[in-house]
C-alpha atoms as a PDB file:
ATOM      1  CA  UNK A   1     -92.985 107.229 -15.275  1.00  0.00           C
ATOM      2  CA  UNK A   2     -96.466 109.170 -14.184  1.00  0.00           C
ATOM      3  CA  UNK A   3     -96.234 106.811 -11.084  1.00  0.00           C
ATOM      4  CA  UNK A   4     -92.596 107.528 -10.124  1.00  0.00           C
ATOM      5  CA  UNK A   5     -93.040 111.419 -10.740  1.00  0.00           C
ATOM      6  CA  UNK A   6     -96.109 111.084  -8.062  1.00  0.00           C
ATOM      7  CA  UNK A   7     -93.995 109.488  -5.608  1.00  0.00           C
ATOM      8  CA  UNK A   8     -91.057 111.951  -5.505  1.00  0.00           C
ATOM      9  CA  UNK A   9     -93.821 115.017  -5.752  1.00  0.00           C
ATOM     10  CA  UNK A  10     -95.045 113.041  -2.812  1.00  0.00           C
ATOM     11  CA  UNK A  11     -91.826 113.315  -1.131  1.00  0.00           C
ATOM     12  CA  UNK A  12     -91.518 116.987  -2.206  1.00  0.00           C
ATOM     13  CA  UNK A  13     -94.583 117.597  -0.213  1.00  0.00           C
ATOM     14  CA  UNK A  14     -93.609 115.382   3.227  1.00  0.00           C
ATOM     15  CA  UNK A  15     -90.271 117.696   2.763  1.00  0.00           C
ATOM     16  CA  UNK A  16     -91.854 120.615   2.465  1.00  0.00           C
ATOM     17  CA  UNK A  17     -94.188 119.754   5.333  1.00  0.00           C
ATOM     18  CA  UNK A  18     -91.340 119.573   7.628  1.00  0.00           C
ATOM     19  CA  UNK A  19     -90.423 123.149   6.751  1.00  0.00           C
ATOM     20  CA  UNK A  20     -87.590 121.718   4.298  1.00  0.00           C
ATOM     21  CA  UNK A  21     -88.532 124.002   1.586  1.00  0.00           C
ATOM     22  CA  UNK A  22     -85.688 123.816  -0.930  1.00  0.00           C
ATOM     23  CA  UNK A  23     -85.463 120.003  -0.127  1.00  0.00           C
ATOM     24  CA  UNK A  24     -88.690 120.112  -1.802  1.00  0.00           C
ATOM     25  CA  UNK A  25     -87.853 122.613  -4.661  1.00  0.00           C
ATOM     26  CA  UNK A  26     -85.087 119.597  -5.537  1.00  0.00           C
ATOM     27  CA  UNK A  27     -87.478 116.998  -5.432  1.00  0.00           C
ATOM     28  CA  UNK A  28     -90.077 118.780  -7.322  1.00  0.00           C
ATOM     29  CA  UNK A  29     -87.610 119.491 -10.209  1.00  0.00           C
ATOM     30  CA  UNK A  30     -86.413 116.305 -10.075  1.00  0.00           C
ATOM     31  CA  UNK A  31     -90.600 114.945 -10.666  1.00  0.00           C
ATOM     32  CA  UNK A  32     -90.706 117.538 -13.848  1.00  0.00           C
ATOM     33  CA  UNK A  33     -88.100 115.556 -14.984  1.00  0.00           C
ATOM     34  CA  UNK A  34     -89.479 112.215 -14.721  1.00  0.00           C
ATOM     35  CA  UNK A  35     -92.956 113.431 -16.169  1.00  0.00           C
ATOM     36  CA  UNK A  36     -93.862 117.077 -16.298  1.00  0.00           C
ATOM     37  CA  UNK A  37     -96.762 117.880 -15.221  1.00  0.00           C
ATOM     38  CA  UNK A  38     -98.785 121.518 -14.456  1.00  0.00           C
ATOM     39  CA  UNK A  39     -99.250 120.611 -11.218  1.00  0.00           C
ATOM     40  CA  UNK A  40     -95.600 120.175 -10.724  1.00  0.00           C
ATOM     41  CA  UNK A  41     -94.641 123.143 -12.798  1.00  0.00           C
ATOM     42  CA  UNK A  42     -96.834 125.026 -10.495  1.00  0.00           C
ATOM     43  CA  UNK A  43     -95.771 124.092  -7.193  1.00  0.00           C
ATOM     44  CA  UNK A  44     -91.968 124.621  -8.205  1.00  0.00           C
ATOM     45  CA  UNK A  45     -92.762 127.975  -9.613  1.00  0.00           C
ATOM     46  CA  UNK A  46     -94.530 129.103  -6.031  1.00  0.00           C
ATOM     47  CA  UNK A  47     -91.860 127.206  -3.872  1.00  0.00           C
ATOM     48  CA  UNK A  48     -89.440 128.820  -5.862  1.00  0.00           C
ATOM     49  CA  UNK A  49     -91.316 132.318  -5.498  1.00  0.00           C
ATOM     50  CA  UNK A  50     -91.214 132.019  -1.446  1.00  0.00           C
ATOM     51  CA  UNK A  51     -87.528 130.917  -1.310  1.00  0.00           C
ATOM     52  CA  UNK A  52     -86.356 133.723  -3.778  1.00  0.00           C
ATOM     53  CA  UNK A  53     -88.504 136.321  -1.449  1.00  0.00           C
ATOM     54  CA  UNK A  54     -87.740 135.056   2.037  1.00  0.00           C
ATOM     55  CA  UNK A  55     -91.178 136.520   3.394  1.00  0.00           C
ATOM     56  CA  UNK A  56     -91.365 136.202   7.238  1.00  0.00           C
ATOM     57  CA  UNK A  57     -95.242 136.098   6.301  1.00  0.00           C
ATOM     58  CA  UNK A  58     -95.241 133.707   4.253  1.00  0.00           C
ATOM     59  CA  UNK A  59     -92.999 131.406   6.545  1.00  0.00           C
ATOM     60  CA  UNK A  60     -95.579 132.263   9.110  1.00  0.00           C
ATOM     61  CA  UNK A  61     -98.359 131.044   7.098  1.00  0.00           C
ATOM     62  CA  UNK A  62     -96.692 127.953   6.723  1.00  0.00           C
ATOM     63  CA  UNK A  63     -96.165 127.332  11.026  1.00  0.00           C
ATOM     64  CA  UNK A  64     -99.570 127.820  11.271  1.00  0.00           C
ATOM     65  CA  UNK A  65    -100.515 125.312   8.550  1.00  0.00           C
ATOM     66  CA  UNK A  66     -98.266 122.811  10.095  1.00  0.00           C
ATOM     67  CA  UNK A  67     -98.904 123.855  13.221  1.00  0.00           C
ATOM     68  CA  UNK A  68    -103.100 123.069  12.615  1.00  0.00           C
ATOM     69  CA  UNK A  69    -102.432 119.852  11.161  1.00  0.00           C
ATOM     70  CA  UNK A  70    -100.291 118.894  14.218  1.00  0.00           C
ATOM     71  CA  UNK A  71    -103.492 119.712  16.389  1.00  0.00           C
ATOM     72  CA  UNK A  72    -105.895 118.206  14.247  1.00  0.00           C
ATOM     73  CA  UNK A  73    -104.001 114.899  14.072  1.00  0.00           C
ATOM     74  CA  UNK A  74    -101.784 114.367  16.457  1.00  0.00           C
ATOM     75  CA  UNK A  75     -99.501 111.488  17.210  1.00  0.00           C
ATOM     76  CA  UNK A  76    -100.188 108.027  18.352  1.00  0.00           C
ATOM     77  CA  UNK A  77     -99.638 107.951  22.182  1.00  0.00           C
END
């Protein structure tokens, strides 16, 4: 069950990486489900926190995450 929960959490977090945010608010429920875990609890409670508030900063914050990882590893050529 621990497993499973890690692999949709995992999914949560690929979702959430391509800006998918309540895609990942699903999947992260759906992991508390399966096996409940603090670290789950927690990421729900913020994703759910930055849906419910809609902050342009906070969406902004995220680009540039993404946005830094897409520099530091960019795709095969």
């Amino acid at each position: 069950m621990e497993l499973q929960a890690g692999q949709i959490a995992g999914e949560a977090m690929h979702a959430l990486a391509l800006g998918k945010t309540a895609v990942a608010l699903r999947l992260l429920g759906r992991a508390h489900v399966v096996h409940a875990t603090p670290e789950i609890r927690l990421l729900a409670r913020i994703l759910a926190r930055q849906i419910a508030s809609g902050s342009e900063a906070q969406r902004a914050v995220h680009d540039g995450v993404i946005d830094d990882c897409a520099k530091k590893y960019p795709p095969p050529a």
